[in-house]
Protein backbone atom coordinates (compact mmCIF):
# COMPACT_ATOMS: atom_id res chain seq x y z
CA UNK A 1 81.84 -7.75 37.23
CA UNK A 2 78.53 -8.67 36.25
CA UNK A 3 78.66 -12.21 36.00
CA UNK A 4 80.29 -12.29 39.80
CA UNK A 5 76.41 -11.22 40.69
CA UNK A 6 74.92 -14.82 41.72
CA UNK A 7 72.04 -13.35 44.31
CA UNK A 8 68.58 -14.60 42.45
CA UNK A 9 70.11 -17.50 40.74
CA UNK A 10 69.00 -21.08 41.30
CA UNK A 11 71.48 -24.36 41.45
CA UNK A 12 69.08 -27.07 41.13
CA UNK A 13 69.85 -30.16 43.19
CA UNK A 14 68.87 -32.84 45.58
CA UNK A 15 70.91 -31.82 49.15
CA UNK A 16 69.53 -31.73 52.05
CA UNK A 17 68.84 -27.81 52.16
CA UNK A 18 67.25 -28.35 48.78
CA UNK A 19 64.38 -30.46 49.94
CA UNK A 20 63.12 -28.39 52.91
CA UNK A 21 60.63 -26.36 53.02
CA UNK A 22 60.86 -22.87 51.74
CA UNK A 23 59.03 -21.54 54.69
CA UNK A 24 61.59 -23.24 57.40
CA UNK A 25 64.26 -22.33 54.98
CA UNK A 26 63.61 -18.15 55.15
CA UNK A 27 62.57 -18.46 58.94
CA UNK A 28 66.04 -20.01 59.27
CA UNK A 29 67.87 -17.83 56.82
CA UNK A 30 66.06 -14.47 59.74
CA UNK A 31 67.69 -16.81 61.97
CA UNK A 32 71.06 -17.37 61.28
CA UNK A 33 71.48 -13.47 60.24
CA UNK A 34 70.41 -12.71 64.14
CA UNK A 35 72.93 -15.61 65.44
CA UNK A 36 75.41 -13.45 62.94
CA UNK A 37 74.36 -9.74 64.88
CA UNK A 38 74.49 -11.63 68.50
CA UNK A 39 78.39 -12.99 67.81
CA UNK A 40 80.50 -10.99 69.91
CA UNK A 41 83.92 -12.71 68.96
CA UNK A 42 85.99 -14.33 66.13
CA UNK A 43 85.16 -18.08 67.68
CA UNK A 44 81.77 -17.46 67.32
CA UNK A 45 82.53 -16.37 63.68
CA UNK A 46 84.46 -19.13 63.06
CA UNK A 47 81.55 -21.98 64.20
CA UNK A 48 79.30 -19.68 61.86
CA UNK A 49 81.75 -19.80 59.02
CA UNK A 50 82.49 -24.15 59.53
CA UNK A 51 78.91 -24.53 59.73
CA UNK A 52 78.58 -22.26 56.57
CA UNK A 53 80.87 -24.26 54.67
CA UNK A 54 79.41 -27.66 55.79
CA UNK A 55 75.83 -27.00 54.48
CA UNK A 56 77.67 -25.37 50.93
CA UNK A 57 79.65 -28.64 50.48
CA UNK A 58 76.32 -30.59 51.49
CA UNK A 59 74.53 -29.07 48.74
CA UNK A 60 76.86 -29.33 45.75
CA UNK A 61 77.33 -25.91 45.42
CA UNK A 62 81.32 -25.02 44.44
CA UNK A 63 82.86 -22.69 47.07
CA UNK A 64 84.62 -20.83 44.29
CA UNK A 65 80.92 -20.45 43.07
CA UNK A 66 80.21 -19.48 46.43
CA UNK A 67 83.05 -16.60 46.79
CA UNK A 68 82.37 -14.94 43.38
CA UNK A 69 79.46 -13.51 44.84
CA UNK A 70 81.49 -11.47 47.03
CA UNK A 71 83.40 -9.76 44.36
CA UNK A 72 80.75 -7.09 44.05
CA UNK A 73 80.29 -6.36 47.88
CA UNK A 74 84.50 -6.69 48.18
CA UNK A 75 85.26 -2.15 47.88
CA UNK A 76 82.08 -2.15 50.57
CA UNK A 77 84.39 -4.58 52.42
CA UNK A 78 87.80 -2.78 52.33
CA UNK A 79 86.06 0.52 53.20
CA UNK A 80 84.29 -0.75 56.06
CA UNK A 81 88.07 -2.27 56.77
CA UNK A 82 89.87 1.05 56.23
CA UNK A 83 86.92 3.54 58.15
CA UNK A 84 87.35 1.36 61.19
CA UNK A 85 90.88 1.00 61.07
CA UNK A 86 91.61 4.78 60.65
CA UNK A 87 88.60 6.61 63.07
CA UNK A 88 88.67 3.79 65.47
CA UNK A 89 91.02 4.63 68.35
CA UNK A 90 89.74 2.24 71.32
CA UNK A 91 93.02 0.25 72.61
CA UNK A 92 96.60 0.56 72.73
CA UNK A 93 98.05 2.16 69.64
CA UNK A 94 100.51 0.14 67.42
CA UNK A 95 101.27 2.60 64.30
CA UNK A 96 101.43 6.64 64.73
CA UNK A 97 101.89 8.79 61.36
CA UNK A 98 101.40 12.37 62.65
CA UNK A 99 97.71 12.36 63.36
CA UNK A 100 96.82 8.94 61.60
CA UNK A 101 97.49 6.72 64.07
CA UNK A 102 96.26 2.83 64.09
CA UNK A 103 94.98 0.81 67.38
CA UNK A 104 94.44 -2.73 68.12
CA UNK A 105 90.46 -2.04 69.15
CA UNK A 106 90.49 -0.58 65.79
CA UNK A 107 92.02 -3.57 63.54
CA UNK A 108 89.91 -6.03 65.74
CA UNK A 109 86.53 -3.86 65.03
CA UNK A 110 87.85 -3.81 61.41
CA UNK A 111 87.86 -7.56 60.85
CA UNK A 112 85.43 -8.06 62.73
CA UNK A 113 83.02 -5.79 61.20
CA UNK A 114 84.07 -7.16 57.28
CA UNK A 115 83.96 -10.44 58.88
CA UNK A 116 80.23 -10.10 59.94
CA UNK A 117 79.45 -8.43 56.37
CA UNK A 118 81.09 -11.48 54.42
CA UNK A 119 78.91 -14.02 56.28
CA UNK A 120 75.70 -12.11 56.15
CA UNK A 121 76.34 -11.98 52.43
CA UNK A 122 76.70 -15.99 52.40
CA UNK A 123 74.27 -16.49 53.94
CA UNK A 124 71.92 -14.84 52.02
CA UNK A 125 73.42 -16.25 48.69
CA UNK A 126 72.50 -19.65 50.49
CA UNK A 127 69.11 -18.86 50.28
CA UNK A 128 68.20 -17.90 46.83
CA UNK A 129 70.93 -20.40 45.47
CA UNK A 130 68.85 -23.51 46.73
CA UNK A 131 65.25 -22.20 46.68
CA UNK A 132 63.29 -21.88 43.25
CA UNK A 133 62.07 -18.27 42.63
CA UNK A 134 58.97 -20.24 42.84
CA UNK A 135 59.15 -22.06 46.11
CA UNK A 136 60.38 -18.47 47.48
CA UNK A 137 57.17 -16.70 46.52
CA UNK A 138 54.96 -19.49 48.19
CA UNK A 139 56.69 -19.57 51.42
CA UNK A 140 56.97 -15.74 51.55
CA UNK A 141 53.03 -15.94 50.69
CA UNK A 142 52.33 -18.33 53.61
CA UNK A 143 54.80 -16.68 56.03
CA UNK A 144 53.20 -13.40 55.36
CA UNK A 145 49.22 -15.01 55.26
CA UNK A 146 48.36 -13.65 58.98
CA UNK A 147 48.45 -10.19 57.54
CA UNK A 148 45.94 -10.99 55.28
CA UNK A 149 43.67 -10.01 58.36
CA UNK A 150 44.59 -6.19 58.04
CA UNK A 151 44.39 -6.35 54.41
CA UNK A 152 48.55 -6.68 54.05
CA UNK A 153 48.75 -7.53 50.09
CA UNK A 154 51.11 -10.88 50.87
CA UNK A 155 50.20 -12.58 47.70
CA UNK A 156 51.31 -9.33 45.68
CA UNK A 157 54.14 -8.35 47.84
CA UNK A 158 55.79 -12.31 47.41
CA UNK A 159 55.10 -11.96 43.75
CA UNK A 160 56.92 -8.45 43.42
CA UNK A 161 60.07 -10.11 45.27
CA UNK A 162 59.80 -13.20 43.12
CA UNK A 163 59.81 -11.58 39.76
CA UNK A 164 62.75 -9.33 40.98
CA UNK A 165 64.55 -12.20 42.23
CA UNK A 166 63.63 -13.75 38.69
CA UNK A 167 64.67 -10.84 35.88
CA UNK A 168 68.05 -10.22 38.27
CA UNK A 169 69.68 -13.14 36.10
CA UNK A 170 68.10 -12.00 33.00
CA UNK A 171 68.69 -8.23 33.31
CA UNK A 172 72.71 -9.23 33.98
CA UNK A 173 72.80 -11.40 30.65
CA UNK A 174 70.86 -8.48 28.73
CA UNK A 175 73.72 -6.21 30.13
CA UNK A 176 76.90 -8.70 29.64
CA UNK A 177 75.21 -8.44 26.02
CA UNK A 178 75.05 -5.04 25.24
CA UNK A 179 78.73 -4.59 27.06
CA UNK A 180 79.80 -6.78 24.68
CA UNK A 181 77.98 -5.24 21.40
CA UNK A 182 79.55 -1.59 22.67
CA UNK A 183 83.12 -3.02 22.97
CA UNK A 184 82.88 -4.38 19.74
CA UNK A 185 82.54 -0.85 18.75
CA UNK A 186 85.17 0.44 20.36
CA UNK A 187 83.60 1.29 23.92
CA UNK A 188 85.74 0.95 26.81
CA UNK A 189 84.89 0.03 29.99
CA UNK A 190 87.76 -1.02 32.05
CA UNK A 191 90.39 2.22 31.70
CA UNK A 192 90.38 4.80 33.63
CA UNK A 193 89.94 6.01 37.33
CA UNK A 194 86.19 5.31 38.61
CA UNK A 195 84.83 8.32 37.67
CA UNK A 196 85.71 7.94 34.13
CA UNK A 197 84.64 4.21 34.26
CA UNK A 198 80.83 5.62 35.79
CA UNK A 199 80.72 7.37 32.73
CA UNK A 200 81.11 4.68 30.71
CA UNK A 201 78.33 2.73 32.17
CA UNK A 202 75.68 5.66 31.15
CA UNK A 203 75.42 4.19 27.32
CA UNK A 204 74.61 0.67 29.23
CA UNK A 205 72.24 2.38 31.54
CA UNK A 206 70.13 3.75 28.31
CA UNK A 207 69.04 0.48 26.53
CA UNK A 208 69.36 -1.66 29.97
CA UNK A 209 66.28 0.45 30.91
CA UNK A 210 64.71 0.29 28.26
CA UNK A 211 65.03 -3.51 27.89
CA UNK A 212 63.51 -3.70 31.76
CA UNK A 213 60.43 -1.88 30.66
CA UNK A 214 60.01 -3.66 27.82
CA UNK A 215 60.03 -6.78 29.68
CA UNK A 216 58.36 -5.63 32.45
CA UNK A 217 55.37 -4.38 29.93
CA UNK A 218 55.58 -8.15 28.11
CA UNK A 219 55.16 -10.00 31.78
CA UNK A 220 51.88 -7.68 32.51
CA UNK A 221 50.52 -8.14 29.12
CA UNK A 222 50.86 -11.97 29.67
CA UNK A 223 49.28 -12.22 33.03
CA UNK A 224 46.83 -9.73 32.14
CA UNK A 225 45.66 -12.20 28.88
CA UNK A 226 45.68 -15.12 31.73
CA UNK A 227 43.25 -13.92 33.61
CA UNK A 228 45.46 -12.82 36.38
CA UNK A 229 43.77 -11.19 39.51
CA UNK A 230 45.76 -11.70 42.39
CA UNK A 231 46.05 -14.32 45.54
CA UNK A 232 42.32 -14.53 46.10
CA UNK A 233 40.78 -18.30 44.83
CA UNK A 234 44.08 -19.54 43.62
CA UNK A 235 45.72 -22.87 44.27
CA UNK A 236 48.64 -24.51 44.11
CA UNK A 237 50.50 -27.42 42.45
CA UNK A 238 52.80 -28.36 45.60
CA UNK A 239 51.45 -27.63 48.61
CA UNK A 240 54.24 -26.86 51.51
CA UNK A 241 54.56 -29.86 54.30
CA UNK A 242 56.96 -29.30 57.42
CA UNK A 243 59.02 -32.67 57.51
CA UNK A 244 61.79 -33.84 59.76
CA UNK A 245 64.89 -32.13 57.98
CA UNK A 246 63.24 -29.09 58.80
CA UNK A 247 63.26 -29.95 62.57
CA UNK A 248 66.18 -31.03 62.48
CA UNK A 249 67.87 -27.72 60.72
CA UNK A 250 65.85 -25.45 63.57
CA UNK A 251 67.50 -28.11 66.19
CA UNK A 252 70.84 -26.90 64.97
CA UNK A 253 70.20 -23.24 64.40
CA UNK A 254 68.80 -23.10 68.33
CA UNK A 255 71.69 -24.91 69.25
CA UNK A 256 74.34 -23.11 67.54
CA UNK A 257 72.53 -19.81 68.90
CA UNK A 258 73.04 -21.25 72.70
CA UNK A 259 76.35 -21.97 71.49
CA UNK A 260 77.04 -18.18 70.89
CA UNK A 261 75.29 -16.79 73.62
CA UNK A 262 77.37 -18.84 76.21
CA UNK A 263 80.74 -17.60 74.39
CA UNK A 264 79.65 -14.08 74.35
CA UNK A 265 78.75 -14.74 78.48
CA UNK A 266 82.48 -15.88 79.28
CA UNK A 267 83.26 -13.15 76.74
CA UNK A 268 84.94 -15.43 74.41
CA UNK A 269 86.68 -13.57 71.78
C-alpha cells in the first residue's frame, strides 16, 4: 500500500511539461481541475482523459506508474460508486430488491462522479511528478508574491508545502522500513477485517512519529546553523522565464475549456 503513494515524487526528464515553467505549470494544473468541475458529460471526460494520456506518454512517465497512484484513493472510489448508486433515485429504475432499488440517473451520477475523482487525482499526480520540490516552492513563491502587500507569509507558506511535498517520499520509505523490521518479528499486517488491520498500524504509528520529529528537529537545526531568516534579501539560482511552450499549453487548456463549454450547451452527454 505504501509504495502505491507517488504524490510528492519527482521523475526527472526532458518532455515538454518538464521544461515549462513551474508558475504556468500550477496556474494550468487550477485550470484543468476547473475544466474537470465544468464537464457535464462522459465526452467531455473522455477529451480530458485522451488529453491526459497524451501529455503522460509525452513525458516518459509509465501509465502503470501513473495508475498505482490510484490504489490508495480506489475504497474512496467504490464508495462514492456504491453511495450514489444506492441513495440516488433520479430516472427510471432498472433493479428493485424490496426497498433497495437501483436507477439509471443513479449509475450515470455514479460513474460519473468516480470518473471526475480519478481524473482530478491524475491530474494532480501530473504536477508533482514533473516539477522539482524545488521549482514548486519558487513558482508557488512568485504566484503568491502580490500578497506580500498585506503581509501574506508566501515565502514561508511555499516552503511549508515544499518540505511536505519533500519528506512524503521519505516518511513512506521510513515506514515500508519499520513494516518490514515488525514482520520480521512476527507482526502482521495484512489478516484480518479492517478494524483489526487499524490496529495493527498503531505500533507503525509510534516510531513513524517519532522519526518525523526527529527529522523535522534535524531540518530546523540545519537552517537555523545557515543563517536562515526567511524570503526577505534572498536570491535565486534559476530565475523563472515564461517561454513559448508555456503559451502554447494555456492555448490548449483555453481551447479544450471552449471545447467543454459548447458540449455542456448542446448538453452533450
Amino acid at each position: 500500500m505504501l509504495n502505491n503513494i507517488t504524490i510528492g515524487q519527482f521523475f526527472p526528464g526532458q518532455s515538454f511539461l518538464h521544461r515549462m515553467d513551474p508558475r504556468m505549470k500550477l496556474i494550468l494544473t487550477f485550470a484543468l481541475i476547473i475544466v474537470v468541475f465544468v464537464s457535464q458529460g462522459f465526452v467531455g471526460f473522455g477529451l480530458i482523459l485522451l488529453f491526459v494520456l497524451a501529455i503522460t506518454l509525452s513525458s516518459g512517465i509509465a501509465l502503470s506508474y501513473l495508475m498505482r497512484g490510484l490504489k490508495p484513493i480506489l475504497f474512496i472510489v467504490l464508495l462514492t460508486f456504491v453511495l450514489n448508486v444506492f441513495f440516488q433515485t433520479s430516472g427510471d429504475v432498472i433493479f428493485r430488491l424490496g426497498f433497495v432499488r437501483i436507477t439509471d440517473g443513479g449509475l450515470r451520477m455514479a460513474f460519473f462522479l468516480a470518473a471526475r475523482l480519478i481524473l482530478l487525482v491524475v491530474c494532480s499526480q501530473l504536477l508533482t511528478l514533473t516539477t522539482s520540490p524545488i521549482a514548486l516552492t519558487d513558482g508557488l513563491e512568485s504566484l503568491m508574491r502580490p500578497l506580500k502587500k498585506i503581509h501574506f507569509p508566501a515565502h514561508e507558506i511555499a516552503m511549508m508545502m515544499s518540505i511536505a511535498l519533500r519528506f512524503i517520499p521519505t516518511l513512506m520509505d521510513e515506514a515500508n522500513k519499520i513494516m518490514k523490521a515488525q514482520m520480521a518479528r512476527g507482526a502482521d499486517f495484512e489478516s484480518g477485517n479492517l478494524i483489526q488491520r487499524a490496529k495493527a498500524m498503531v505500533p507503525l504509528l509510534v516510531p513513524l512519529f517519532v522519526g518525523a520529529f526527529r527529522r523535522a528537529e534535524d531540518l530546523a537545526l540545519a537552517m537555523e546553523a545557515r543563517c536562515y531568516h526567511g524570503g526577505e534579501g534572498r536570491t535565486r539560482m534559476r530565475q523563472l522565464k515564461y517561454g513559448f511552450r508555456d503559451a502554447i499549453a494555456a492555448g490548449v487548456i483555453a481551447a479544450m475549456l471552449a471545447v467543454i463549454l459548447v458540449l455542456n450547451h448542446f448538453q452533450v452527454v
